[in-house]
Protein backbone atom coordinates (compact mmCIF):
# COMPACT_ATOMS: atom_id res chain seq x y z
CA UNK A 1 1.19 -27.94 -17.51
CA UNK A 2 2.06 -25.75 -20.52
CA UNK A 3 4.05 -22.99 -19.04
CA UNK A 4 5.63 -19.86 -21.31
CA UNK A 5 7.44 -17.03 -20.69
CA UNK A 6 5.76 -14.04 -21.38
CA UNK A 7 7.47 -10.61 -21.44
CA UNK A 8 5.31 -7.62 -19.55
CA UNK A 9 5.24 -4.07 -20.15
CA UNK A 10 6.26 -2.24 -16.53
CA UNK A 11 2.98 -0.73 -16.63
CA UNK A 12 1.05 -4.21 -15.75
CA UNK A 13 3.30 -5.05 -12.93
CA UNK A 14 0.63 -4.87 -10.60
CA UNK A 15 -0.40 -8.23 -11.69
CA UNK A 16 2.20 -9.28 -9.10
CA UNK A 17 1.13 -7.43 -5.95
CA UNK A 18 -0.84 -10.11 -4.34
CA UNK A 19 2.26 -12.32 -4.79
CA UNK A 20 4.46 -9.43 -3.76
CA UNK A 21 2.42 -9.37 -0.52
CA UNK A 22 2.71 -12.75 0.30
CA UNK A 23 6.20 -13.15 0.35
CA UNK A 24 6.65 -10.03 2.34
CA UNK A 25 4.63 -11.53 4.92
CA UNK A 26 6.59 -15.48 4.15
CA UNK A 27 9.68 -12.47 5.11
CA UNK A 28 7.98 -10.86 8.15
CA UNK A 29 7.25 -14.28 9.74
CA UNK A 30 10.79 -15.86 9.05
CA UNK A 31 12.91 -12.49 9.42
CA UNK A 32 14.68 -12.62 12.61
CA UNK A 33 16.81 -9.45 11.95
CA UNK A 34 14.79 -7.52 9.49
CA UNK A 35 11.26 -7.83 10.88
CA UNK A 36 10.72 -3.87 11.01
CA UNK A 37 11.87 -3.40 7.19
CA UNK A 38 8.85 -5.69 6.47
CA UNK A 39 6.62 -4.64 8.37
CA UNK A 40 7.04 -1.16 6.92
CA UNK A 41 7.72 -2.02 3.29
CA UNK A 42 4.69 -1.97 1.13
CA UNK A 43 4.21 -2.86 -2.49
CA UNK A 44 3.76 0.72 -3.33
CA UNK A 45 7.15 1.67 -2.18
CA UNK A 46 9.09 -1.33 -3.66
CA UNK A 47 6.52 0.01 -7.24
CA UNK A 48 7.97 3.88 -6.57
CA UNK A 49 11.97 2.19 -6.82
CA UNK A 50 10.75 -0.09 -9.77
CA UNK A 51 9.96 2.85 -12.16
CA UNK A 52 12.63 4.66 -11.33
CA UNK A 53 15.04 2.38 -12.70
CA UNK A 54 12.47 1.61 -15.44
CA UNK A 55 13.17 5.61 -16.20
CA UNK A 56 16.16 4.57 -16.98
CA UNK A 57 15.62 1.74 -19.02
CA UNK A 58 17.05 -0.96 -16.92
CA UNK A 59 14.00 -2.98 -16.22
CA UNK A 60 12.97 -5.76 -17.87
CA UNK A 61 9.71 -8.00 -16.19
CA UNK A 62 8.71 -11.47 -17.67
CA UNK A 63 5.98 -13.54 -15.64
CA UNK A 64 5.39 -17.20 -16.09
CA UNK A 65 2.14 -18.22 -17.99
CA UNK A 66 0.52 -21.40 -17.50
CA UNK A 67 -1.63 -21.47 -21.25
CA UNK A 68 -4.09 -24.33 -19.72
CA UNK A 69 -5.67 -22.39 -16.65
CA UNK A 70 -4.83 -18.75 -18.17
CA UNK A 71 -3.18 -18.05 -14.87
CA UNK A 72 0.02 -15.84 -14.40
């Protein structure tokens, strides 16, 4: 495994919605008290808070890359 640390412009996080989704629904299945918030919550809201702060210049987003298989 050869795995960097690779700093991301905000623009590209959508490299992350399928994992984004994922562990919404890991959430929805284990939530015992929050169940409605995930059903409801979609990637596109949690994107719309995202740039907001990125307006503001408090975002920073660094993904993991594993050089051997090219996957992020």
């Amino acid at each position: 495994m050869n795995i960097f640390l690779v700093e991301k412009e905000v623009s590209e996080i959508g490299l992350i919605q399928p994992l984004w989704e994922q562990l919404n629904l890991v959430h929805l299945d284990k939530s015992v008290y929050f169940k409605s918030k995930y059903e409801r919550f979609t990637f596109n809201q949690r994107i719309e808070s995202i740039n907001k702060k990125a307006q503001k210049g408090i975002i920073k987003l660094d993904m993991l890359l594993d050089k051997d298989t090219g996957i992020m």
